[in-house]
PDB file of N, CA and C in Angstrom:
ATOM      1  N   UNK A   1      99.533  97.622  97.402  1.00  0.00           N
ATOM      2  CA  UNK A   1      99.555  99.078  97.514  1.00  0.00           C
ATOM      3  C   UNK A   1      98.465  99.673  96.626  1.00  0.00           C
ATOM      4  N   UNK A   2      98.343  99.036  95.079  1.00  0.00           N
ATOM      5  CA  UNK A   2      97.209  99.451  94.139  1.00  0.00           C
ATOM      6  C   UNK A   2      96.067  99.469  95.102  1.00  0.00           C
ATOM      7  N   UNK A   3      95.446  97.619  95.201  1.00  0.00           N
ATOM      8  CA  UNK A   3      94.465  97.947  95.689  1.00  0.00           C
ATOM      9  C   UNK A   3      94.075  98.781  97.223  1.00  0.00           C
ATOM     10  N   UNK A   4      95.199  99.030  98.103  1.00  0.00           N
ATOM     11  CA  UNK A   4      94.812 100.092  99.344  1.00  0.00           C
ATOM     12  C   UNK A   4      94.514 101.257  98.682  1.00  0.00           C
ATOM     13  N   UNK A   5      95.584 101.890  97.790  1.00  0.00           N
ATOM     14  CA  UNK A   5      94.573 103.004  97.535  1.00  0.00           C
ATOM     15  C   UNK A   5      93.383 103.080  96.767  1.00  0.00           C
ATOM     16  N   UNK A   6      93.094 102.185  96.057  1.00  0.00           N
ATOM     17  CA  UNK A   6      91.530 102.076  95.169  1.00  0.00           C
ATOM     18  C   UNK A   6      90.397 101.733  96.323  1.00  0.00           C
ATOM     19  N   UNK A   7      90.569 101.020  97.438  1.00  0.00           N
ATOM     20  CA  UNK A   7      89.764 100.934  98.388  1.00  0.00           C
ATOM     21  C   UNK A   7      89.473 102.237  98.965  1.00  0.00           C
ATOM     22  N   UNK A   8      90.538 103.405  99.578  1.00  0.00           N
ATOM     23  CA  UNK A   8      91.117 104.283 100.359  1.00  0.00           C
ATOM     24  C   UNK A   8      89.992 105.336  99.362  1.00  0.00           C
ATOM     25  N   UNK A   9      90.002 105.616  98.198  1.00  0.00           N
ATOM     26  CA  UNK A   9      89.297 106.485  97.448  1.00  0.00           C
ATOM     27  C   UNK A   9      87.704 105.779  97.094  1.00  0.00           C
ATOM     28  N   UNK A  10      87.561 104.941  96.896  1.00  0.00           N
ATOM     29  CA  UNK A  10      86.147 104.283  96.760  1.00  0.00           C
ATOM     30  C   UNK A  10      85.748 104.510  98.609  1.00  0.00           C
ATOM     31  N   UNK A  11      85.901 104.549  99.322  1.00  0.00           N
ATOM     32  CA  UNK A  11      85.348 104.851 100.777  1.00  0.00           C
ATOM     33  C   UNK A  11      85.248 106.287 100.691  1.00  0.00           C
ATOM     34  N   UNK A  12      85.979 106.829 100.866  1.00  0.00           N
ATOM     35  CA  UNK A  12      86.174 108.559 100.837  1.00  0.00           C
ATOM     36  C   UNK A  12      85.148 109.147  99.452  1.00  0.00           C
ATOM     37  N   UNK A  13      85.031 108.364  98.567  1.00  0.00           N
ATOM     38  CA  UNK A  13      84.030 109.063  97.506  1.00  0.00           C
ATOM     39  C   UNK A  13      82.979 108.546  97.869  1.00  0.00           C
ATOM     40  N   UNK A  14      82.411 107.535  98.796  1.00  0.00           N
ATOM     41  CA  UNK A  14      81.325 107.406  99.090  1.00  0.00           C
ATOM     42  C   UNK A  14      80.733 108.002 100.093  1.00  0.00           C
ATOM     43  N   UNK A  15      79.815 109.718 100.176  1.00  0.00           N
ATOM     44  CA  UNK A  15      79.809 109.904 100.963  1.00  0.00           C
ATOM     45  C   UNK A  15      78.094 109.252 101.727  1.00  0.00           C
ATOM     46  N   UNK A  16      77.488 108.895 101.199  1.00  0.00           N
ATOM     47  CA  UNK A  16      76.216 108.436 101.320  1.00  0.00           C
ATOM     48  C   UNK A  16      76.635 107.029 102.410  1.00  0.00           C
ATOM     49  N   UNK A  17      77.675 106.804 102.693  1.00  0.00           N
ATOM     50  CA  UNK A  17      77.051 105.228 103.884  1.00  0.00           C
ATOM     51  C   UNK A  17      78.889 105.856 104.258  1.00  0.00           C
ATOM     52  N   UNK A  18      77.942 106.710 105.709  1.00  0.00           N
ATOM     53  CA  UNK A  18      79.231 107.039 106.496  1.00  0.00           C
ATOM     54  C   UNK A  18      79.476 105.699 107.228  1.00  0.00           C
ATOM     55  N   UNK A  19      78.523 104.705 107.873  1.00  0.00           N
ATOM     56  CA  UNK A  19      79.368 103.857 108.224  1.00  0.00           C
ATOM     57  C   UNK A  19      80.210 103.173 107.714  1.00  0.00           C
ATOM     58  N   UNK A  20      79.522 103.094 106.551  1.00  0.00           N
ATOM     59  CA  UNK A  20      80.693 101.943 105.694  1.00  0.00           C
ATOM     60  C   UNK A  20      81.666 102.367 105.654  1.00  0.00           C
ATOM     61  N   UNK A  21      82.402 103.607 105.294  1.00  0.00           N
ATOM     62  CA  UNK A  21      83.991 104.173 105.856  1.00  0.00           C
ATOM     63  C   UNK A  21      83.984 104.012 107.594  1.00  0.00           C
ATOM     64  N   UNK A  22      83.156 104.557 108.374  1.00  0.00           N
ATOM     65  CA  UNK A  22      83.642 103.945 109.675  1.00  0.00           C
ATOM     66  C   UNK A  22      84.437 102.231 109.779  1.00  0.00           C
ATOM     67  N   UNK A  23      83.423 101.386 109.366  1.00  0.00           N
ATOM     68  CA  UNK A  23      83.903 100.315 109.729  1.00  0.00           C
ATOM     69  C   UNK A  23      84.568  99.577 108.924  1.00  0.00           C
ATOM     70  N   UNK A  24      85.136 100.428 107.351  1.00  0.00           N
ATOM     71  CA  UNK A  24      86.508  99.894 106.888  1.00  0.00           C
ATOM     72  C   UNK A  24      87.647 100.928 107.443  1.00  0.00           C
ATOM     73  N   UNK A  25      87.258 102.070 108.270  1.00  0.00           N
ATOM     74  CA  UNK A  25      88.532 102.783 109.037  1.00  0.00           C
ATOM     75  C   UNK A  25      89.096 101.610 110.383  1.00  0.00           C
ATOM     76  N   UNK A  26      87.849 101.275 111.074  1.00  0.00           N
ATOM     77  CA  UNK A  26      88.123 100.117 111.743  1.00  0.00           C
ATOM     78  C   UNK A  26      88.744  99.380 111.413  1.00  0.00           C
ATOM     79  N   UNK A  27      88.344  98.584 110.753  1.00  0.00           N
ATOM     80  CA  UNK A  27      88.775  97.361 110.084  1.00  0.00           C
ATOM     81  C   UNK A  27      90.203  97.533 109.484  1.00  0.00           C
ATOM     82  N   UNK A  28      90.730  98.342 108.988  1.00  0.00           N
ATOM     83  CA  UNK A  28      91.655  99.244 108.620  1.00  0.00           C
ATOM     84  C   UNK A  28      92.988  99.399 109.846  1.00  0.00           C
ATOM     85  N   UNK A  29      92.438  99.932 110.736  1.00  0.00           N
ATOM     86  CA  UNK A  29      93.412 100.634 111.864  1.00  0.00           C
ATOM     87  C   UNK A  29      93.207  99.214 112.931  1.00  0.00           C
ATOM     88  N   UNK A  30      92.161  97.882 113.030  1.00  0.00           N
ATOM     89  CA  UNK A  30      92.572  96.631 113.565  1.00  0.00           C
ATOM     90  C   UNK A  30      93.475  95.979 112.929  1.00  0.00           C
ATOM     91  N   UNK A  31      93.537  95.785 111.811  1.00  0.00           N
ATOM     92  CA  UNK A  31      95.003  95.182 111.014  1.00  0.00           C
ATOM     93  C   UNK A  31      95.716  95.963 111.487  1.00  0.00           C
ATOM     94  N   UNK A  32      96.273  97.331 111.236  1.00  0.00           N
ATOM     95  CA  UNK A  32      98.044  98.019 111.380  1.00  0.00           C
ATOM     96  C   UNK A  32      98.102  96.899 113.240  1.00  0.00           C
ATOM     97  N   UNK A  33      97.145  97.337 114.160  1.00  0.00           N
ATOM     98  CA  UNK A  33      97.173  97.355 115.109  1.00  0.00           C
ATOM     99  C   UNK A  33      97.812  95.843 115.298  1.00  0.00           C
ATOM    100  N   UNK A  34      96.901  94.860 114.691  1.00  0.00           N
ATOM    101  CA  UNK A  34      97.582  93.098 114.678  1.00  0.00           C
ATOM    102  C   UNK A  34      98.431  92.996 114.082  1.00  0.00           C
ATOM    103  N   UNK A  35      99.295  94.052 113.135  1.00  0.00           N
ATOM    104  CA  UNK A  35     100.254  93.945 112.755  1.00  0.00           C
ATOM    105  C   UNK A  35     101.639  94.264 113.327  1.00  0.00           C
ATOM    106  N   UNK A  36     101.320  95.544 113.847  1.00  0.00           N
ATOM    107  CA  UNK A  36     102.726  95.775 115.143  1.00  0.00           C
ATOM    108  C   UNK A  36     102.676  95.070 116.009  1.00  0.00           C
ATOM    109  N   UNK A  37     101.580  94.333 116.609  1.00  0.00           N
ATOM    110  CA  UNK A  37     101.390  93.426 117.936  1.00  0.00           C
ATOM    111  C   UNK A  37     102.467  92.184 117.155  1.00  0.00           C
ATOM    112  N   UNK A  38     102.136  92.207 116.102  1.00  0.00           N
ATOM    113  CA  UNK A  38     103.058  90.436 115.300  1.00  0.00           C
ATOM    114  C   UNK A  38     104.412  90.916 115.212  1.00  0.00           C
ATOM    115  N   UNK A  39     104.584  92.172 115.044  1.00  0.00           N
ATOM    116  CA  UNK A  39     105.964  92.412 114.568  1.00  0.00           C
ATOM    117  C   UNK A  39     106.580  92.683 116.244  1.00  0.00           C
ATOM    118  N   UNK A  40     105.858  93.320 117.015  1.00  0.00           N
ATOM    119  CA  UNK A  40     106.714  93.591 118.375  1.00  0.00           C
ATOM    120  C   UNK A  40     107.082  92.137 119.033  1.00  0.00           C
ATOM    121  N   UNK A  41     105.903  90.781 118.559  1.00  0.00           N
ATOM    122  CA  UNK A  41     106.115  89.756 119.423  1.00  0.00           C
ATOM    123  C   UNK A  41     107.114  89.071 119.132  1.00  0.00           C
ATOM    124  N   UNK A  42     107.710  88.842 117.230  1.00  0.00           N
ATOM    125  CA  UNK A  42     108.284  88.428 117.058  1.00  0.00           C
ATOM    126  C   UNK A  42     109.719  89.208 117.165  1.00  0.00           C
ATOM    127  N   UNK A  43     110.146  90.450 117.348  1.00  0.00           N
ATOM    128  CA  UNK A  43     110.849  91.205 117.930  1.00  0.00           C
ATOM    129  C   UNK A  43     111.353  90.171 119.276  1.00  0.00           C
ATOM    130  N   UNK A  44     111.189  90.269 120.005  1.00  0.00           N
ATOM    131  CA  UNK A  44     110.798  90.373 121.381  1.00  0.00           C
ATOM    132  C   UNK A  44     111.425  88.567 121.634  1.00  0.00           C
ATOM    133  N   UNK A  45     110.893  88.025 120.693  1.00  0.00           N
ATOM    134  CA  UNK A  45     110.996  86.468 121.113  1.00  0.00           C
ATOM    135  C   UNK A  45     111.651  86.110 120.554  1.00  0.00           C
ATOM    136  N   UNK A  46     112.572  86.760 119.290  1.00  0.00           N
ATOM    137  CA  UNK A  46     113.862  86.195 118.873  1.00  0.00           C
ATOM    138  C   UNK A  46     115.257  86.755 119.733  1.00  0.00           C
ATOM    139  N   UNK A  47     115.449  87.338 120.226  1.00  0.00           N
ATOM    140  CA  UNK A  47     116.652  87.168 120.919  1.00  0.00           C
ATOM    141  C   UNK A  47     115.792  85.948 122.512  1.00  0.00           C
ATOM    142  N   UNK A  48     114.644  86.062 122.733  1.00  0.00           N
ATOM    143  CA  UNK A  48     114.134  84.835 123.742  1.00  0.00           C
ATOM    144  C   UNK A  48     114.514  83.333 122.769  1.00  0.00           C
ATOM    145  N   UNK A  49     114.206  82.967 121.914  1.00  0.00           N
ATOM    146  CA  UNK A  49     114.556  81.869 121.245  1.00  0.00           C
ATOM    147  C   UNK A  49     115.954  82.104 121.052  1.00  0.00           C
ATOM    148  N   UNK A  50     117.027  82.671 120.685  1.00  0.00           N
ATOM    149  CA  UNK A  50     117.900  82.417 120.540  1.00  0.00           C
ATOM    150  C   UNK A  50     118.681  81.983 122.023  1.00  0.00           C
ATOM    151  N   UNK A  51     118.069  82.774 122.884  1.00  0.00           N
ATOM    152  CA  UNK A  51     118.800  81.959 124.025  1.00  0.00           C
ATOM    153  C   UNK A  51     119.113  80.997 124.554  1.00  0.00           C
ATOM    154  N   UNK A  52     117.520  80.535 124.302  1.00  0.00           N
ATOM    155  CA  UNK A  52     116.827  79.392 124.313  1.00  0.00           C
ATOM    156  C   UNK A  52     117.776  78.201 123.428  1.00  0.00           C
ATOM    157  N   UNK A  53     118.398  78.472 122.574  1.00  0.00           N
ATOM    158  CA  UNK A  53     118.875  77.737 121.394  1.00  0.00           C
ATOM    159  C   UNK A  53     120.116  77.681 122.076  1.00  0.00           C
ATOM    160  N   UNK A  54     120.863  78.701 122.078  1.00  0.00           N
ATOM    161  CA  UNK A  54     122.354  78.450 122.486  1.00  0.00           C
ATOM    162  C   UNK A  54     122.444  78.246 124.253  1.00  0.00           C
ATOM    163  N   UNK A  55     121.501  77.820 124.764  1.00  0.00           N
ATOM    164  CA  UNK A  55     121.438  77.434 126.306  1.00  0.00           C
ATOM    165  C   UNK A  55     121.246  76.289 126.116  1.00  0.00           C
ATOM    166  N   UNK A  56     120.317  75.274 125.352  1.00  0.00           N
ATOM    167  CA  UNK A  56     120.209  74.194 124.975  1.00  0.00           C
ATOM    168  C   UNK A  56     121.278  73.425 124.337  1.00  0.00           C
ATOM    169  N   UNK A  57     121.979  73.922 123.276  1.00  0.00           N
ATOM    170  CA  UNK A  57     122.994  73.410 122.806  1.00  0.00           C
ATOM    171  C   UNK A  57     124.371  73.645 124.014  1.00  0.00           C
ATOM    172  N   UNK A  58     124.252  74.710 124.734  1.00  0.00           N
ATOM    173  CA  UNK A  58     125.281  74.627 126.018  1.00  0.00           C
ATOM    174  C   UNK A  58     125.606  73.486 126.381  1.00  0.00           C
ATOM    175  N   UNK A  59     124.165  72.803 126.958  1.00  0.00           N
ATOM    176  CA  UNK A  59     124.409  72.079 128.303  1.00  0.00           C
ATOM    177  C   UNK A  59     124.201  70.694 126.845  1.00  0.00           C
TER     178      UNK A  59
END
Protein backbone atom coordinates (compact mmCIF):
# COMPACT_ATOMS: atom_id res chain seq x y z
CA UNK A 1 0.00 0.00 0.00
CA UNK A 2 3.21 2.36 1.07
CA UNK A 3 4.85 1.78 -1.96
CA UNK A 4 1.42 2.32 -4.41
CA UNK A 5 1.07 5.46 -3.05
CA UNK A 6 4.83 6.71 -3.26
CA UNK A 7 4.71 5.50 -6.91
CA UNK A 8 0.97 7.15 -7.37
CA UNK A 9 2.62 10.70 -6.22
CA UNK A 10 6.16 10.39 -7.84
CA UNK A 11 4.08 9.97 -11.39
CA UNK A 12 1.57 12.75 -10.72
CA UNK A 13 4.56 15.13 -9.55
CA UNK A 14 6.23 14.39 -12.58
CA UNK A 15 4.81 16.58 -14.87
CA UNK A 16 7.65 16.76 -17.53
CA UNK A 17 7.35 12.88 -19.10
CA UNK A 18 3.53 12.68 -19.59
CA UNK A 19 4.13 9.38 -20.97
CA UNK A 20 5.74 7.97 -18.28
CA UNK A 21 2.39 8.41 -16.17
CA UNK A 22 0.56 7.18 -19.31
CA UNK A 23 2.27 3.97 -19.36
CA UNK A 24 2.47 3.38 -15.53
CA UNK A 25 -1.55 4.30 -15.72
CA UNK A 26 -1.44 1.37 -18.17
CA UNK A 27 0.55 -0.73 -16.62
CA UNK A 28 -1.43 0.09 -13.56
CA UNK A 29 -5.12 -0.49 -14.82
CA UNK A 30 -3.45 -4.06 -16.85
CA UNK A 31 -2.77 -5.54 -13.41
CA UNK A 32 -6.39 -4.54 -11.58
CA UNK A 33 -7.61 -5.89 -15.02
CA UNK A 34 -5.39 -9.55 -14.63
CA UNK A 35 -6.43 -9.37 -11.40
CA UNK A 36 -10.31 -9.62 -11.53
CA UNK A 37 -9.82 -11.91 -14.64
CA UNK A 38 -7.80 -14.34 -11.70
CA UNK A 39 -10.26 -13.68 -9.16
CA UNK A 40 -13.52 -14.18 -11.52
CA UNK A 41 -11.72 -17.50 -12.89
CA UNK A 42 -11.05 -18.83 -9.75
CA UNK A 43 -14.62 -17.84 -8.62
CA UNK A 44 -16.12 -19.59 -11.32
CA UNK A 45 -14.04 -22.91 -11.18
CA UNK A 46 -14.43 -23.67 -7.64
CA UNK A 47 -17.87 -24.68 -7.34
CA UNK A 48 -16.66 -26.45 -11.23
CA UNK A 49 -13.94 -28.38 -9.20
CA UNK A 50 -15.94 -29.13 -6.48
CA UNK A 51 -18.25 -30.98 -8.57
CA UNK A 52 -15.82 -32.40 -10.19
CA UNK A 53 -14.58 -33.78 -6.72
CA UNK A 54 -17.78 -35.00 -5.27
CA UNK A 55 -18.84 -36.66 -8.82
CA UNK A 56 -15.60 -38.47 -8.76
CA UNK A 57 -15.71 -39.66 -5.34
CA UNK A 58 -19.62 -40.59 -6.25
CA UNK A 59 -19.04 -43.09 -8.68
Amino acid sequence: MKTKIQTVKLVNGNQSFPTLAISQRTAEDMATIIGVVAIVAAVLSLPIAIFVLTYGIGN
